[in-house]
PDB file of N, CA and C in Angstrom:
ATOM      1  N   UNK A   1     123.731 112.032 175.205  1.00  0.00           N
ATOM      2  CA  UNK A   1     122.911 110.885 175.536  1.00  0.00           C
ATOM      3  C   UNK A   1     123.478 109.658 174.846  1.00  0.00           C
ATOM      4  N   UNK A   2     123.578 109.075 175.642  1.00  0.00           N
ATOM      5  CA  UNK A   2     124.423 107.389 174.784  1.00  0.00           C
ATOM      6  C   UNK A   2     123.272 106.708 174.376  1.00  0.00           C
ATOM      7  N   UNK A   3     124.049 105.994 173.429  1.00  0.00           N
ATOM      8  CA  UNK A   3     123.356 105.158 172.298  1.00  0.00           C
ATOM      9  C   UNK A   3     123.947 104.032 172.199  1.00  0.00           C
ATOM     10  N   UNK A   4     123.322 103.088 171.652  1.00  0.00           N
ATOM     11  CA  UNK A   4     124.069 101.310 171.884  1.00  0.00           C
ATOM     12  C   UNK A   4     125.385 101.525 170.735  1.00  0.00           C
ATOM     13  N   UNK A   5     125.123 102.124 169.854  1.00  0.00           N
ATOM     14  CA  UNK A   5     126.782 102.148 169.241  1.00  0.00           C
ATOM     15  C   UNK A   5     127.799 102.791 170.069  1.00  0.00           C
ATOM     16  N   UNK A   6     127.423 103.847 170.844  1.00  0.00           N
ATOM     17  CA  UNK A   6     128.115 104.754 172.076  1.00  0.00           C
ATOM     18  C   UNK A   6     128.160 104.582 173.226  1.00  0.00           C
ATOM     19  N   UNK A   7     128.642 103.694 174.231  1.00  0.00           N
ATOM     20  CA  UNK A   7     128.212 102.948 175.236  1.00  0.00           C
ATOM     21  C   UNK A   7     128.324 104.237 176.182  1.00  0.00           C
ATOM     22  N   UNK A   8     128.053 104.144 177.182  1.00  0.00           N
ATOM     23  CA  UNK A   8     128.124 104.717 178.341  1.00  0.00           C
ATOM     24  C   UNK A   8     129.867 105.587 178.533  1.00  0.00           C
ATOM     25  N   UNK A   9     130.114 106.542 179.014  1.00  0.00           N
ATOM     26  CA  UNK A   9     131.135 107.111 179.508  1.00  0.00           C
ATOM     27  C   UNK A   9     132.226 106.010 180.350  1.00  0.00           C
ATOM     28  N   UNK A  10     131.390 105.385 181.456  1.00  0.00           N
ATOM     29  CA  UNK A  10     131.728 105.151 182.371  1.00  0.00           C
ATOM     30  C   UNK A  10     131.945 103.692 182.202  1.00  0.00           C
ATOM     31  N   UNK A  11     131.818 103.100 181.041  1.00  0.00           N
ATOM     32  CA  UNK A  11     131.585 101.596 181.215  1.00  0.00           C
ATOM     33  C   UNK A  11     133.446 101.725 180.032  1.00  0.00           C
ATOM     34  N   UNK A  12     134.123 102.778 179.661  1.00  0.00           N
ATOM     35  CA  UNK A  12     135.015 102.896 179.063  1.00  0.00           C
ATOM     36  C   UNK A  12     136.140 102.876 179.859  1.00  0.00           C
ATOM     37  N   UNK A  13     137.502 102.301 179.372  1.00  0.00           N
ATOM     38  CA  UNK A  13     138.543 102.807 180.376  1.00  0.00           C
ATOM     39  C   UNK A  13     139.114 104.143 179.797  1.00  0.00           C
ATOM     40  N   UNK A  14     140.219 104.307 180.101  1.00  0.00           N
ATOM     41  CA  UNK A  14     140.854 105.826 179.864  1.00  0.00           C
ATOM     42  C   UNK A  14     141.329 105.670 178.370  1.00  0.00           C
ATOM     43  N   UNK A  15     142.133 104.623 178.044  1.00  0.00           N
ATOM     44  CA  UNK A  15     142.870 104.201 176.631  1.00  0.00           C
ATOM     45  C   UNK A  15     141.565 104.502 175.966  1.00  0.00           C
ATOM     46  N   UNK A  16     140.628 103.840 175.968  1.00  0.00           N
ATOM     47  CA  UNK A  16     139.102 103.690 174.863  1.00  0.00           C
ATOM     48  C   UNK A  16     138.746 105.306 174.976  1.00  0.00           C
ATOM     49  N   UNK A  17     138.608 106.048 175.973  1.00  0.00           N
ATOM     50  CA  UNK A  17     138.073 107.400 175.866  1.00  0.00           C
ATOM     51  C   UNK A  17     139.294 108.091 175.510  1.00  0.00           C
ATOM     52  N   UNK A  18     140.294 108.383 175.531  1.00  0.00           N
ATOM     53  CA  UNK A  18     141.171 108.695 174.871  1.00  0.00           C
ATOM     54  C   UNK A  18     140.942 108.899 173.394  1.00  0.00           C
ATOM     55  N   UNK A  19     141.442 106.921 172.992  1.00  0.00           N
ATOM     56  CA  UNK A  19     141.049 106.775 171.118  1.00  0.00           C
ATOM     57  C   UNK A  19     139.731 108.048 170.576  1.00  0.00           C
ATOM     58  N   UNK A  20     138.097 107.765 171.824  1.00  0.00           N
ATOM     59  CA  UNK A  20     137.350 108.448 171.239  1.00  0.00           C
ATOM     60  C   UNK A  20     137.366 109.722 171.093  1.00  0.00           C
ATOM     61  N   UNK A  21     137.840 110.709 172.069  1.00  0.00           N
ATOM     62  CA  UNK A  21     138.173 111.696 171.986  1.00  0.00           C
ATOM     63  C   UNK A  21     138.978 112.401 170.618  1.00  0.00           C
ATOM     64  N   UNK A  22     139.979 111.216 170.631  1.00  0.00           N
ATOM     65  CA  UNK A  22     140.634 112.066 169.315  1.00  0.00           C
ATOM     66  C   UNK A  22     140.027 111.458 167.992  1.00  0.00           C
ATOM     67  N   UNK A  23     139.096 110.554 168.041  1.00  0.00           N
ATOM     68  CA  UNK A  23     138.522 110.592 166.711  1.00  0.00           C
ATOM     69  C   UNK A  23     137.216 111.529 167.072  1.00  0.00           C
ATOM     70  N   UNK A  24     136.635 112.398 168.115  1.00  0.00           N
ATOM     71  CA  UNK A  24     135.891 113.227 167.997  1.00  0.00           C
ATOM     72  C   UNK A  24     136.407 114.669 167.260  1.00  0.00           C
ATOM     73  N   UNK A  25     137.645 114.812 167.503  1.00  0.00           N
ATOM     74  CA  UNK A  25     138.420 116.153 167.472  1.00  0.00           C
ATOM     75  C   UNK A  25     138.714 116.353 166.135  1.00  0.00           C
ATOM     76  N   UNK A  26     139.384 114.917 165.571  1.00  0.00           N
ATOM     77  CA  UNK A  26     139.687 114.960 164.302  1.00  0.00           C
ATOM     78  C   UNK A  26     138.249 114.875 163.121  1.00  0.00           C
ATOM     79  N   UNK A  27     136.623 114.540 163.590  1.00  0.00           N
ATOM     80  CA  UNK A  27     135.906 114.467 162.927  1.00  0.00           C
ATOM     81  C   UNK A  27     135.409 116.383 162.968  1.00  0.00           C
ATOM     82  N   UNK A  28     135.648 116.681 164.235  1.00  0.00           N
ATOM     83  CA  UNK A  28     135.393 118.471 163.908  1.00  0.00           C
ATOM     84  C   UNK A  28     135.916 119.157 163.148  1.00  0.00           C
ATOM     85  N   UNK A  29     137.475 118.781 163.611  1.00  0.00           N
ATOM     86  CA  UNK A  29     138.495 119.600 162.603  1.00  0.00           C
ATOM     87  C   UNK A  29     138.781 119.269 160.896  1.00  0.00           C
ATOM     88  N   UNK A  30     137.669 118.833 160.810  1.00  0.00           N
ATOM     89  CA  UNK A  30     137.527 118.278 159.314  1.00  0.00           C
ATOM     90  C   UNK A  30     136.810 119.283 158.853  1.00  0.00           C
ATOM     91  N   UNK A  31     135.954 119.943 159.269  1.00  0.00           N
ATOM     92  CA  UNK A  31     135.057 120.644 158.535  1.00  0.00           C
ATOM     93  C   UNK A  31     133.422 120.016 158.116  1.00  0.00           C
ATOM     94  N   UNK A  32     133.937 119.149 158.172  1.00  0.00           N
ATOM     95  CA  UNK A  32     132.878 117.827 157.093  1.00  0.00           C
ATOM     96  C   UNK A  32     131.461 118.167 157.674  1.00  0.00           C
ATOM     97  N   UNK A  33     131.010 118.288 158.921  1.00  0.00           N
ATOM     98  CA  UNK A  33     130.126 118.116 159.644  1.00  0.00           C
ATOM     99  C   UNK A  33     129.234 119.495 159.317  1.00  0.00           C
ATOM    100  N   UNK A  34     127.717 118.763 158.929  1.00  0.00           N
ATOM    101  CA  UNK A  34     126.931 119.894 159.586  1.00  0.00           C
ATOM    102  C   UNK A  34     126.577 120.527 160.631  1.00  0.00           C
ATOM    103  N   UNK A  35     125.854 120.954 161.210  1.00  0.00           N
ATOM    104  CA  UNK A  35     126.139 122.113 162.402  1.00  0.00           C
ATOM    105  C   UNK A  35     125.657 121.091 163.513  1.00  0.00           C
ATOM    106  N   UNK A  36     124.546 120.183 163.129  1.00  0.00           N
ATOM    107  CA  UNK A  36     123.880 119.582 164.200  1.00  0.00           C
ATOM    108  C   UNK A  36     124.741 118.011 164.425  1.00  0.00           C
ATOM    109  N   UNK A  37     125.850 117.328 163.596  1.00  0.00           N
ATOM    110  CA  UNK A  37     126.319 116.569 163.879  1.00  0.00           C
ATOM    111  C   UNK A  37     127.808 117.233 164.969  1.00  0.00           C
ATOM    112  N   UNK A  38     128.079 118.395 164.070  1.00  0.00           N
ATOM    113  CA  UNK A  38     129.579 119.229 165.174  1.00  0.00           C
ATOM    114  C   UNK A  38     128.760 119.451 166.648  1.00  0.00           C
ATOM    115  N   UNK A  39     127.665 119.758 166.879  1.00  0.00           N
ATOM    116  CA  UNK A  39     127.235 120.331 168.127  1.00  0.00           C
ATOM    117  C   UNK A  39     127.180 118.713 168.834  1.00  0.00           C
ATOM    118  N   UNK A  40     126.911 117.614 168.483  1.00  0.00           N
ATOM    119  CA  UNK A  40     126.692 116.247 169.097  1.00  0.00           C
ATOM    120  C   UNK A  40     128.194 115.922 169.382  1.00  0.00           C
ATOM    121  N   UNK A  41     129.034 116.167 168.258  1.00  0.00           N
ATOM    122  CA  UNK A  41     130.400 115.906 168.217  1.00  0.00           C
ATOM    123  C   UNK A  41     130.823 116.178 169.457  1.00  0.00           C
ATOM    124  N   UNK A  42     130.468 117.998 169.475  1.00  0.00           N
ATOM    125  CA  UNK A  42     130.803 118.643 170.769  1.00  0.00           C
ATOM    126  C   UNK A  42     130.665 118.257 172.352  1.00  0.00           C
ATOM    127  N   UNK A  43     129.255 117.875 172.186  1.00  0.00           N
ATOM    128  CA  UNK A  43     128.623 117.652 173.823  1.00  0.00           C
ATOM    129  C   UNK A  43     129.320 116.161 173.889  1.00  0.00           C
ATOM    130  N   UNK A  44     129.333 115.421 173.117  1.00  0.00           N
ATOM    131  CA  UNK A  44     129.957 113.826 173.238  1.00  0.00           C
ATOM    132  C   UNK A  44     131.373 114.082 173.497  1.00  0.00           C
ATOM    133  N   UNK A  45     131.951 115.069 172.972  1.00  0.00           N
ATOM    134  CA  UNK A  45     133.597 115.422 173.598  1.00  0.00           C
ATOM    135  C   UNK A  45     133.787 115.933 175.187  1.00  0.00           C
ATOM    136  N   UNK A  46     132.212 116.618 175.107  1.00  0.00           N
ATOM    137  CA  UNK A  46     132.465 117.139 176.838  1.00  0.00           C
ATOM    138  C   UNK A  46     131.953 116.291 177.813  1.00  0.00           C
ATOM    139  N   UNK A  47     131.293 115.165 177.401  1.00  0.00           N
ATOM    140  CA  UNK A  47     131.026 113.806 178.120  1.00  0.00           C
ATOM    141  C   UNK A  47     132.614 113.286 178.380  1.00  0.00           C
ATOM    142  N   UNK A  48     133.221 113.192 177.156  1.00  0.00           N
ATOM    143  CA  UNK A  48     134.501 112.375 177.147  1.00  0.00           C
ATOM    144  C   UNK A  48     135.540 112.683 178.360  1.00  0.00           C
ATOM    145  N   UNK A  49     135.630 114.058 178.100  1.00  0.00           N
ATOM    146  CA  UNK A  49     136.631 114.877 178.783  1.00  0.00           C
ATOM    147  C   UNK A  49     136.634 115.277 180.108  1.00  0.00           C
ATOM    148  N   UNK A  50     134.641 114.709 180.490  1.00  0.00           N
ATOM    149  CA  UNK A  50     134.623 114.622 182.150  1.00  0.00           C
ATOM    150  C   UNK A  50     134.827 112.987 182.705  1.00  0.00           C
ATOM    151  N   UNK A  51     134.791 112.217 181.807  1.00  0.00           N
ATOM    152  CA  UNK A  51     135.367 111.146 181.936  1.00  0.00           C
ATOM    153  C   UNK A  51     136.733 110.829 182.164  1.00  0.00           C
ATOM    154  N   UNK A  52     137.150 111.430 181.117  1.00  0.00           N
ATOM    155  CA  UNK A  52     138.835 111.156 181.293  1.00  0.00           C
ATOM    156  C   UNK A  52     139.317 111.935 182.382  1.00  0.00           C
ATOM    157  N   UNK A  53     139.144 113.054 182.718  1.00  0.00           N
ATOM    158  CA  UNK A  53     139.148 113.878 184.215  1.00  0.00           C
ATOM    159  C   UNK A  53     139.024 112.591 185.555  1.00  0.00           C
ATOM    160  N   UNK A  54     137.881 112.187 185.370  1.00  0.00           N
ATOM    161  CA  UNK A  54     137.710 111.719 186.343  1.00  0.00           C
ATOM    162  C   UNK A  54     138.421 110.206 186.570  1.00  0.00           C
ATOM    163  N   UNK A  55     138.951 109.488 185.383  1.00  0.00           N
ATOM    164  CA  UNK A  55     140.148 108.572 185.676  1.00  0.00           C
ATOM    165  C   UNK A  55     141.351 109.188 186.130  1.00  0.00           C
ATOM    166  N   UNK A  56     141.928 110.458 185.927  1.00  0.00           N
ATOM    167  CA  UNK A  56     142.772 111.176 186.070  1.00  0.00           C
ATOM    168  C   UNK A  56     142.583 111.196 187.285  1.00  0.00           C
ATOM    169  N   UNK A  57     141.755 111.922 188.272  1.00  0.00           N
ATOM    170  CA  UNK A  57     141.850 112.030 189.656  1.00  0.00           C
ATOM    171  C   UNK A  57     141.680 110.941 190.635  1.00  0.00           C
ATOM    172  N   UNK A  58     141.057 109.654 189.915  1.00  0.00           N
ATOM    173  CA  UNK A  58     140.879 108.414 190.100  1.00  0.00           C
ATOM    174  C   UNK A  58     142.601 108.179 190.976  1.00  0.00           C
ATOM    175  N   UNK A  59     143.209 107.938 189.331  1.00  0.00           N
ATOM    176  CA  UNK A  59     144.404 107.870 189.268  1.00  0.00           C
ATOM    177  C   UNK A  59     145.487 108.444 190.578  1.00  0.00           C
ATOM    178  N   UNK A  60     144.985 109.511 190.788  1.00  0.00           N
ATOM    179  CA  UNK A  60     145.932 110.419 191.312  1.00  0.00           C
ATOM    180  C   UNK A  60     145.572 109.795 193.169  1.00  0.00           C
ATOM    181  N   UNK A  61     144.531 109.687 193.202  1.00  0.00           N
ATOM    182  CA  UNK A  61     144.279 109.161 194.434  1.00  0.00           C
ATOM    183  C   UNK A  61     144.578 108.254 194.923  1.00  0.00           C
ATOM    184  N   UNK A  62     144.950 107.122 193.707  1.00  0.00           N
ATOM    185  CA  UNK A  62     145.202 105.769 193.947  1.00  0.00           C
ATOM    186  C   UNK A  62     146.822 105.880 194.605  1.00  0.00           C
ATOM    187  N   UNK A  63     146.897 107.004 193.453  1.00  0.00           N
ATOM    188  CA  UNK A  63     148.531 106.980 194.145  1.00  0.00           C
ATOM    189  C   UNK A  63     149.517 107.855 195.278  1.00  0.00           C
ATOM    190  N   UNK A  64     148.478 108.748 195.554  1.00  0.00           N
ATOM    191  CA  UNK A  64     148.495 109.554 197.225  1.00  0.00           C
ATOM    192  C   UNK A  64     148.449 108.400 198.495  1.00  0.00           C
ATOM    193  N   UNK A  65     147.630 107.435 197.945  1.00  0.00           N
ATOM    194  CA  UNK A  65     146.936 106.576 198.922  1.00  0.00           C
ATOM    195  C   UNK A  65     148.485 105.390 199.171  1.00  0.00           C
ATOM    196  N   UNK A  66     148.621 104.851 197.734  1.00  0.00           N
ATOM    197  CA  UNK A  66     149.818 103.778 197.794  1.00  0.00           C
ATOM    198  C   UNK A  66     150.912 104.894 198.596  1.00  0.00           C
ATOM    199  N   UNK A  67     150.886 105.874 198.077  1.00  0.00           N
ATOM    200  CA  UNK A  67     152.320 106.692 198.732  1.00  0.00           C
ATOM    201  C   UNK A  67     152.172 106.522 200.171  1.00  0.00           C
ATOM    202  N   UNK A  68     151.326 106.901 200.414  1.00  0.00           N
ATOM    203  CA  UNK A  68     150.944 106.955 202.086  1.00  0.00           C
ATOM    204  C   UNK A  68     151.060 105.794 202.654  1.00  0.00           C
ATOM    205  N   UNK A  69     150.802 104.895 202.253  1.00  0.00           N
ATOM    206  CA  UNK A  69     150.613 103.858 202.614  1.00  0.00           C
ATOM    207  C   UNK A  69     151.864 103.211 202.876  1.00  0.00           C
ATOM    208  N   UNK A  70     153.159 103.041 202.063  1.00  0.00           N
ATOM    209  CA  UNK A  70     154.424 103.176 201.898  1.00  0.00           C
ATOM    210  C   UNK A  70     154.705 103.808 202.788  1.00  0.00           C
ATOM    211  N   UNK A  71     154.560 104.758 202.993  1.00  0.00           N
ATOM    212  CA  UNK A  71     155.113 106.071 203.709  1.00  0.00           C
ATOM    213  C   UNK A  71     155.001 105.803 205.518  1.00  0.00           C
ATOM    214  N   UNK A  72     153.750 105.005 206.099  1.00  0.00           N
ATOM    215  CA  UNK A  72     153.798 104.731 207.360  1.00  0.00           C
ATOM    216  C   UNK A  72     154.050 103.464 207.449  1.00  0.00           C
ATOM    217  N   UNK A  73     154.401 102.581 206.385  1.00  0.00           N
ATOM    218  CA  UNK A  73     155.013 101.201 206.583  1.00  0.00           C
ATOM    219  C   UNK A  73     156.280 101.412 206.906  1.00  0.00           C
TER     220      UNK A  73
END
């Protein structure tokens, strides 16, 4: 669930969810965390990672489309 320090998934580009991702990964792999901040850690990484997915296929479409597009010019 986002929070005003945590904006929205979707209002991020790929570079910004990226950065967050790996400062999520590196705050797990610390140890540091109690159980209920690693489990937030967690679900906020699997927010991230359907985000970044979905610039990824974004991506990929954009460029099937330019190909094609090329392709009957």
């Amino acid at each position: 669930m986002p929070t005003h320090d945590r904006p929205d998934v979707e209002s991020k580009g790929y570079k910004e969810l990226s950065a967050e991702l790996a400062a999520l990964l590196e705050k797990l792999e610390s140890g540091d965390l109690d159980i209920d901040e690693a489990v937030m850690c967690y679900r906020r990484g699997l927010e991230v990672v359907k985000a970044l997915e979905s610039h990824l296929k974004s991506a990929e479409n954009t460029v099937t489309e330019l190909k094609s597009a090329l392709d009957s010019a």
